[in-house]
N, C-alpha and C. Protein backbone atom coordinates (compact mmCIF):
# COMPACT_ATOMS: atom_id res chain seq x y z
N UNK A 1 38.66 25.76 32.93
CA UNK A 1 39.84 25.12 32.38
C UNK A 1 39.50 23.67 32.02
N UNK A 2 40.13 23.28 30.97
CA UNK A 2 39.74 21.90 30.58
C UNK A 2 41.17 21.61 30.48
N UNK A 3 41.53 19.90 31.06
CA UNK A 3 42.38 19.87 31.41
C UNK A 3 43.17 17.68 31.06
N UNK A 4 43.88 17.50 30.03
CA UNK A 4 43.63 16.41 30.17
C UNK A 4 45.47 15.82 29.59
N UNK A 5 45.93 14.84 29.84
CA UNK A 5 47.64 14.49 29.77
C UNK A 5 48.67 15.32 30.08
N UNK A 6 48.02 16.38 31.09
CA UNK A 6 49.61 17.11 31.48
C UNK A 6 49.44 18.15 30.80
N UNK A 7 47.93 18.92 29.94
CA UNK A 7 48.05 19.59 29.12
C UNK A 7 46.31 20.35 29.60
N UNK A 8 46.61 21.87 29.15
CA UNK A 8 45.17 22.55 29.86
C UNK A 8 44.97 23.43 29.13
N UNK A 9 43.80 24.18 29.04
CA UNK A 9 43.11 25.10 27.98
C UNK A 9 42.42 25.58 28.72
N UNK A 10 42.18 27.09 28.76
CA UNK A 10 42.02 27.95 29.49
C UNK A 10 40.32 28.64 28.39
N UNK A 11 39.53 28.55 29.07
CA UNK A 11 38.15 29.13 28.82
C UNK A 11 37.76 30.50 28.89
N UNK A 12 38.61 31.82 29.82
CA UNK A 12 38.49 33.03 29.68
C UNK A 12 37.93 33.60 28.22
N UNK A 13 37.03 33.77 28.44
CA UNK A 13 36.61 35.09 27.01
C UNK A 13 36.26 33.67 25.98
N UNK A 14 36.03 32.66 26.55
CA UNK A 14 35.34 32.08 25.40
C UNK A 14 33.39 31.69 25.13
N UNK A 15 33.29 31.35 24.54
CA UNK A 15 32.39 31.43 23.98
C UNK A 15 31.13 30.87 25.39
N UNK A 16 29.83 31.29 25.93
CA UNK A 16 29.62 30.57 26.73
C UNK A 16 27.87 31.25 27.06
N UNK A 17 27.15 30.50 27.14
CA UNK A 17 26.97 28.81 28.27
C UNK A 17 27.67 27.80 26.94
N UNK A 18 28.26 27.15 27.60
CA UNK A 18 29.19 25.91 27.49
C UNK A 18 28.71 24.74 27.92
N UNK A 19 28.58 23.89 27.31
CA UNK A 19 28.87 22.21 27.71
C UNK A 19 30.28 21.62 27.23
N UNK A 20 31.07 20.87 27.93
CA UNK A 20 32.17 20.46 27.52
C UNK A 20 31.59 18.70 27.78
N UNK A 21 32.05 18.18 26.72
CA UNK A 21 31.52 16.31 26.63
C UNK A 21 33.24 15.78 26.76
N UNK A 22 33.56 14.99 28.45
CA UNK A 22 34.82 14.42 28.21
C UNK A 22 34.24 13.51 27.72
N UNK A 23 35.44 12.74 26.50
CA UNK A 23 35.20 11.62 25.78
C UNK A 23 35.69 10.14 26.62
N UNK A 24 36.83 10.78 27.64
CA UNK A 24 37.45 9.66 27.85
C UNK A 24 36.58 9.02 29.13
N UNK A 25 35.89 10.14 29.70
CA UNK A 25 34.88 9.71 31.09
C UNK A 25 34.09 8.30 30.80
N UNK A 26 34.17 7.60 31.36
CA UNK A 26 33.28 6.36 31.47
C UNK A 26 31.78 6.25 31.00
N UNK A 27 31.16 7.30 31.26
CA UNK A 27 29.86 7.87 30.95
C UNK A 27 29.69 8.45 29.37
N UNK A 28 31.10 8.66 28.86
CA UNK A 28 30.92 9.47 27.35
C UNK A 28 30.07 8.63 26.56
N UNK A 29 29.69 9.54 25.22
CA UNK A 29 28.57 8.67 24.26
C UNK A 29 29.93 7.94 23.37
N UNK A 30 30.80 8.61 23.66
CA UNK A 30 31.78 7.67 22.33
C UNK A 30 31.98 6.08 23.15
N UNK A 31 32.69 5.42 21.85
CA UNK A 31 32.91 4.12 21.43
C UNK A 31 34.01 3.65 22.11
N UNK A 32 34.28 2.68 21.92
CA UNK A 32 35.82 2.35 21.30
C UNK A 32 36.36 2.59 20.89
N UNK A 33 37.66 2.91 20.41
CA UNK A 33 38.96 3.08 19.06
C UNK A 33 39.29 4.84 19.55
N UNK A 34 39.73 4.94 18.02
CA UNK A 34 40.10 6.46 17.80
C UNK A 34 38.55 7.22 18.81
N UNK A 35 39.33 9.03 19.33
CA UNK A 35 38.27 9.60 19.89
C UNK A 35 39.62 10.67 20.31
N UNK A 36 39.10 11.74 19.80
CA UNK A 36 39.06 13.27 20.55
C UNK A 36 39.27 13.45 21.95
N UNK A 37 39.95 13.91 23.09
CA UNK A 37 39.79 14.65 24.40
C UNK A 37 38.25 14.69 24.71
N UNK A 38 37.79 15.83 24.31
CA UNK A 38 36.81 16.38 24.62
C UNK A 38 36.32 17.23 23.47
N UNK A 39 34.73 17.41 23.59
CA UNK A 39 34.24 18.11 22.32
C UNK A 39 33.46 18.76 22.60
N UNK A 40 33.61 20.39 22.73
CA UNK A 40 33.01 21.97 23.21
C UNK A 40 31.68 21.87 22.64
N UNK A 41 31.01 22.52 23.34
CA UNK A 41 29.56 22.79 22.90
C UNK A 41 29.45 24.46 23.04
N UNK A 42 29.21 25.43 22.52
CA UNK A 42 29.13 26.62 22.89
C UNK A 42 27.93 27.72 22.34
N UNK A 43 27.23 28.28 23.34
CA UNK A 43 26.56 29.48 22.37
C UNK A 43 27.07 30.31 21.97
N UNK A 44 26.87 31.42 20.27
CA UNK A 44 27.83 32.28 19.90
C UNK A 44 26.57 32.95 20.31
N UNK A 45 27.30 34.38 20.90
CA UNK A 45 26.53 35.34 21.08
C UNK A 45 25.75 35.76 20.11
N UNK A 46 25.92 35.58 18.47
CA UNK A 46 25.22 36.01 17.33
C UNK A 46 23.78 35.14 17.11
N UNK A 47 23.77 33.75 17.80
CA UNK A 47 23.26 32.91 17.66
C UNK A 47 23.80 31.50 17.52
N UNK A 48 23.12 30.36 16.91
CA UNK A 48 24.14 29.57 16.69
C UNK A 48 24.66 28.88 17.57
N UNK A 49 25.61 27.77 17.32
CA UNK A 49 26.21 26.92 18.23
C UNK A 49 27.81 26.79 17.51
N UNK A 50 28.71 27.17 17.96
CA UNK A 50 29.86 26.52 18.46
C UNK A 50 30.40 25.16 18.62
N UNK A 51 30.57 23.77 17.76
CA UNK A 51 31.26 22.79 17.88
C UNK A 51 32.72 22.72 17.69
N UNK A 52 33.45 22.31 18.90
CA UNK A 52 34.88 22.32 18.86
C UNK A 52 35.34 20.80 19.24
N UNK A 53 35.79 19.95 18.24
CA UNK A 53 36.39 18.85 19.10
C UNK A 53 37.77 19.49 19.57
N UNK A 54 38.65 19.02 20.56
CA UNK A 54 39.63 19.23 21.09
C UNK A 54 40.68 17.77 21.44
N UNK A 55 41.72 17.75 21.27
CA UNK A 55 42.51 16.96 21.26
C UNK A 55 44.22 17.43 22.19
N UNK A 56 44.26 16.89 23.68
CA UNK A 56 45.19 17.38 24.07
C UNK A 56 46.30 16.46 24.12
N UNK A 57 47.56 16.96 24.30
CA UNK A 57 49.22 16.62 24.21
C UNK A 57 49.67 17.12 24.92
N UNK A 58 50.14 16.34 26.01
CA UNK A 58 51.37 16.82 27.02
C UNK A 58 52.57 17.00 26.12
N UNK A 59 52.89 16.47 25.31
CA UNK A 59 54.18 16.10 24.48
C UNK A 59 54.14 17.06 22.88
N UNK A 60 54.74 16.52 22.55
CA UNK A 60 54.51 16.91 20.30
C UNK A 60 53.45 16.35 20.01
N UNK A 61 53.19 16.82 18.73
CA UNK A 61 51.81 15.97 18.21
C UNK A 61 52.72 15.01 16.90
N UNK A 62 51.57 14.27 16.61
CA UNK A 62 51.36 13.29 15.61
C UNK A 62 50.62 13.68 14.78
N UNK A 63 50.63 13.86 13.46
CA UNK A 63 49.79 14.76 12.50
C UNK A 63 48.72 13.55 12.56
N UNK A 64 49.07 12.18 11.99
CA UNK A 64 48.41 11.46 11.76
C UNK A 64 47.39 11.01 13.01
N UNK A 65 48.12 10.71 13.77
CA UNK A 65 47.12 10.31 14.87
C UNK A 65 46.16 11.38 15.09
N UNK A 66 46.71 12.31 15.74
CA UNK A 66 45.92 13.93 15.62
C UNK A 66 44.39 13.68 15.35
N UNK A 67 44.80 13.84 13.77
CA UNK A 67 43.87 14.03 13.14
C UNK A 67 42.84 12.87 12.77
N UNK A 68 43.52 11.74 13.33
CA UNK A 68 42.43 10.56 12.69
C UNK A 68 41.40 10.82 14.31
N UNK A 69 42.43 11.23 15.31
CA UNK A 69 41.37 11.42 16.62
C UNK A 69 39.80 12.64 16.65
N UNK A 70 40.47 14.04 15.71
CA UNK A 70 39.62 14.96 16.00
C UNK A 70 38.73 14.66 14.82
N UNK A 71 38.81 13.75 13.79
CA UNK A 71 38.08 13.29 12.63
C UNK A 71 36.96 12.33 13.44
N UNK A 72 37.42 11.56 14.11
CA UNK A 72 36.39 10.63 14.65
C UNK A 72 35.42 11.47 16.03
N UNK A 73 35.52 12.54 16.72
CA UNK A 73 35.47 13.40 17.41
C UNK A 73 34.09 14.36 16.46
N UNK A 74 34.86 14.73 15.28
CA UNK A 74 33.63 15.30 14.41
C UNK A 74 32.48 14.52 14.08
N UNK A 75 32.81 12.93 13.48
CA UNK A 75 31.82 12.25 13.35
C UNK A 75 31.05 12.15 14.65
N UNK A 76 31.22 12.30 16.08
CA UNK A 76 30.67 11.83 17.09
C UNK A 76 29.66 13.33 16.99
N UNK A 77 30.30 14.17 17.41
CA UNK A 77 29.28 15.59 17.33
C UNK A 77 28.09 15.84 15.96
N UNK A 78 28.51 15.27 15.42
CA UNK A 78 27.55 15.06 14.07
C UNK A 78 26.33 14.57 14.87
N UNK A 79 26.37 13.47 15.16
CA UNK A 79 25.54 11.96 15.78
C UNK A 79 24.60 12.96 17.04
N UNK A 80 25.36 14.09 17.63
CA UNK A 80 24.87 14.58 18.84
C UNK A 80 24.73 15.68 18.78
N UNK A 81 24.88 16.51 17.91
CA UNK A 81 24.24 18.34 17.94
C UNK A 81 23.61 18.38 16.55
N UNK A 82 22.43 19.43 17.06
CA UNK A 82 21.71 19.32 16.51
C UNK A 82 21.83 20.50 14.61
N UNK A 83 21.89 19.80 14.12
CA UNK A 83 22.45 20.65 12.50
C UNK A 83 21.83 21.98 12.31
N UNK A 84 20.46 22.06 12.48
CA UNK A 84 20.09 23.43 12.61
C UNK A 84 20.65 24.32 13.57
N UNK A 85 21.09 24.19 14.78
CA UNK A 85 21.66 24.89 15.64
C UNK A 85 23.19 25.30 15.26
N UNK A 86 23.77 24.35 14.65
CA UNK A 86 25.86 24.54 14.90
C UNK A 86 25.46 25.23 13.42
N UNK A 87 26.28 26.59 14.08
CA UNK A 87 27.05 27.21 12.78
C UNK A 87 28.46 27.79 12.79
N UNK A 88 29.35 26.94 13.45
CA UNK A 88 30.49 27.23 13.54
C UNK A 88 31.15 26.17 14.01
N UNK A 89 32.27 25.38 13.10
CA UNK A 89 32.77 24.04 13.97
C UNK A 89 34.50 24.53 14.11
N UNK A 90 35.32 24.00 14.74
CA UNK A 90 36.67 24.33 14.67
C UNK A 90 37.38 23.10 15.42
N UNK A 91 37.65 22.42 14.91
CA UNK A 91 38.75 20.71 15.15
C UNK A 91 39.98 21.68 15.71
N UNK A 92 40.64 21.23 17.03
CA UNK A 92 41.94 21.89 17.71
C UNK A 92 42.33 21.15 18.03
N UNK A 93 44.28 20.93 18.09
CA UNK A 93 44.74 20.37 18.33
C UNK A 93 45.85 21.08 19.39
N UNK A 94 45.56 20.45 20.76
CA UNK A 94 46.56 21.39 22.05
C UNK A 94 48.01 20.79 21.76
N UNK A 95 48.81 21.29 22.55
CA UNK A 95 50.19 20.37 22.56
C UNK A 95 51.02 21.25 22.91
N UNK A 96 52.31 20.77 23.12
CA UNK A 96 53.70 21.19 23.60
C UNK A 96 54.60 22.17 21.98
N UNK A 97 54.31 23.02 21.94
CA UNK A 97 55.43 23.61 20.75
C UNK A 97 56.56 23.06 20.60
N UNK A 98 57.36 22.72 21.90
CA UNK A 98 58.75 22.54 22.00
C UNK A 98 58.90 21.39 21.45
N UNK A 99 57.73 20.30 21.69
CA UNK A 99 58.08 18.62 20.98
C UNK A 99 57.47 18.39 19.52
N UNK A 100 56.69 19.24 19.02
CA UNK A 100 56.86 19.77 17.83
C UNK A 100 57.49 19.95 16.67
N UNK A 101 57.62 19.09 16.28
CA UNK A 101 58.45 19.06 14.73
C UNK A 101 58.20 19.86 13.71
N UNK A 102 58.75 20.71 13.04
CA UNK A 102 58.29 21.51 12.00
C UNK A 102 57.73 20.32 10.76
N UNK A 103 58.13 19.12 10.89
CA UNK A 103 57.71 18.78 9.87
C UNK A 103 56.18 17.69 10.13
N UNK A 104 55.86 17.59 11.70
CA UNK A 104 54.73 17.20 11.90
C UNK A 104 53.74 18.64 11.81
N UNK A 105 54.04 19.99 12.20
CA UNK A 105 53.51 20.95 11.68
C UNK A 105 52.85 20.67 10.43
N UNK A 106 53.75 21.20 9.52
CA UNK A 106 53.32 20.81 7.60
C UNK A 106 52.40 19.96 7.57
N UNK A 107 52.77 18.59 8.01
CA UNK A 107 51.85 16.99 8.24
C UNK A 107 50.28 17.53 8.39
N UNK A 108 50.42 18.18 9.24
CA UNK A 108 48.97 18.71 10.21
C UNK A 108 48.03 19.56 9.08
N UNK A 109 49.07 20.82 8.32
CA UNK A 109 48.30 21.35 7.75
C UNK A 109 47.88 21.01 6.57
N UNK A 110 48.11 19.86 5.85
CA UNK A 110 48.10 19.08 4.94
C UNK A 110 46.37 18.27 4.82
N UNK A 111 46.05 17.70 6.53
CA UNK A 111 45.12 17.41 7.05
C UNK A 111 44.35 18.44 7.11
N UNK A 112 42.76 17.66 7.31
CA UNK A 112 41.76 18.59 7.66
C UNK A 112 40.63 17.38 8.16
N UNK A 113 39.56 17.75 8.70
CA UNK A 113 38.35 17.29 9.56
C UNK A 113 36.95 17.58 8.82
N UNK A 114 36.53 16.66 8.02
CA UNK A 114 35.16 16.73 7.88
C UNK A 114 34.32 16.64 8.40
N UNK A 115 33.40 17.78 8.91
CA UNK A 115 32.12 18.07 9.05
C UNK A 115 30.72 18.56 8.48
N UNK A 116 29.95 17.69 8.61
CA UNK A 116 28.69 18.68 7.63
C UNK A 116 29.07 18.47 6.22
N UNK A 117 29.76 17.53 5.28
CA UNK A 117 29.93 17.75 3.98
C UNK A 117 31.34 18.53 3.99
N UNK A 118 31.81 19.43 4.62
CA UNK A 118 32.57 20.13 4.62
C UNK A 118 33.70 20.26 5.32
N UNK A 119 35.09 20.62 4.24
CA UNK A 119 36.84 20.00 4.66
C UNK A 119 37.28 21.21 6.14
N UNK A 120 37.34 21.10 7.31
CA UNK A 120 38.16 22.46 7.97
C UNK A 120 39.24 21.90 8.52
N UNK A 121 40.38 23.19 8.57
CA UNK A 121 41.85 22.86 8.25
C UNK A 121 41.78 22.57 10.01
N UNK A 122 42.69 22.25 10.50
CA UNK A 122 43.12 21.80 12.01
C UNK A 122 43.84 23.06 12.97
N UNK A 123 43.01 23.67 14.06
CA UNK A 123 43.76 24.62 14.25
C UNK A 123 44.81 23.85 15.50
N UNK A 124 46.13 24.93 15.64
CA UNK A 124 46.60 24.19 16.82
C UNK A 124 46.83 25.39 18.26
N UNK A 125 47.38 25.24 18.80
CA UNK A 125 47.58 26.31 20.40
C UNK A 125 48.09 25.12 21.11
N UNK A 126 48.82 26.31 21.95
CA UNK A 126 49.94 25.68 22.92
C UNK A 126 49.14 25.25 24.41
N UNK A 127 49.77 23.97 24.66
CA UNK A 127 48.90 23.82 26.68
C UNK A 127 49.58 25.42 27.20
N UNK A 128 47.84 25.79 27.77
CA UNK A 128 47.91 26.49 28.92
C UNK A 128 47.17 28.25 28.23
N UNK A 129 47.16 28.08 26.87
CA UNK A 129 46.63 29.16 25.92
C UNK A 129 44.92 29.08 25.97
N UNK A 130 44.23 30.65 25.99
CA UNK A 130 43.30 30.33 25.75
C UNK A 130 42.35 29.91 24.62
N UNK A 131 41.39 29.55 25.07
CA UNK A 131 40.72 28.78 23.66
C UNK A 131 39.94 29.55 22.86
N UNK A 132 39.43 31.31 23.39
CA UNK A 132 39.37 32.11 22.51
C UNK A 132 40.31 32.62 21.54
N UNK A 133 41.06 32.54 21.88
CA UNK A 133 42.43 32.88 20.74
C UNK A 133 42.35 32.18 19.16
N UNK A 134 42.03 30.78 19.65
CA UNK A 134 41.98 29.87 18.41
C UNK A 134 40.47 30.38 17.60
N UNK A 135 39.63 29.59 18.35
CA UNK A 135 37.56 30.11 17.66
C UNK A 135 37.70 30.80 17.19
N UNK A 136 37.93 32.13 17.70
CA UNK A 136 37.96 33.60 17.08
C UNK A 136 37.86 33.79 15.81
N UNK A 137 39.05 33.39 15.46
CA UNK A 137 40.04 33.24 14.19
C UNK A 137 38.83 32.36 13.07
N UNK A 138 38.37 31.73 13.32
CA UNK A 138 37.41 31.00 12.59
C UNK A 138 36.75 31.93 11.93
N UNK A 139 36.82 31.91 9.93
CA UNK A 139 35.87 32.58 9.15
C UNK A 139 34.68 32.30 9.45
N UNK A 140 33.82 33.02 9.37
CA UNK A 140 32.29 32.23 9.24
C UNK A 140 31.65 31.49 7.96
């Protein structure tokens, strides 16, 4: 379980050996400013690596903030996994449904997270859901 503002994500059936990098730990490689929760490291059974930044919410989300967090989150995993290895990235955003605005929804999907040259849309899941549910779903 990864677990961070009142808000948790459940690892069953996900992708694994796993490294999880907290960002906010004292020890993290990130900076200052904007920054992601935490950012998944995973083996896919096909091969390959698995990059997930993750971004949790006890509360509703903020499209904007959100996303300027799991954007700076991607740039950090860039800096730290290795490009030949990741062939699968997926930017998530946890949170409360109930504080959820349909129109910070829209906001969200409007956004997306560059990685690698390349735009991916923002997935979201509720605290306490697992985090295979979301990956999965990821085209290749």
């Amino acid at each position: 379980m990864i677990e961070s503002h009142g808000c948790s994500v459940y690892l069953q059936d996900a992708p694994s050996p796993r490294l999880i990098v907290d960002l906010d730990h004292a020890a993290s490689p990130a900076r200052r400013g904007k920054k992601c929760d935490f950012i998944l490291v995973a083996a896919k059974a096909s091969g390959g690596l698995w990059v997930v930044p993750l971004e949790l919410k006890s509360t509703g989300i903020n499209a904007n903030t959100v996303a300027a967090q799991l954007r700076a989150g991607a740039r950090l995993a860039e800096s730290i996994a290795d490009p030949a290895l990741v062939n699968e990235f997926a930017p998530v955003a946890v949170h409360r449904a109930e504080n959820t605005s349909r129109r910070q929804y829209n906001e969200l999907a409007k956004q997306s997270v560059r990685f690698r040259r390349r735009d991916f849309a923002i997935g979201t899941m509720e605290c306490g859901d697992l985090l295979a549910s979301v990956i999965e779903d990821v085209p290749p």
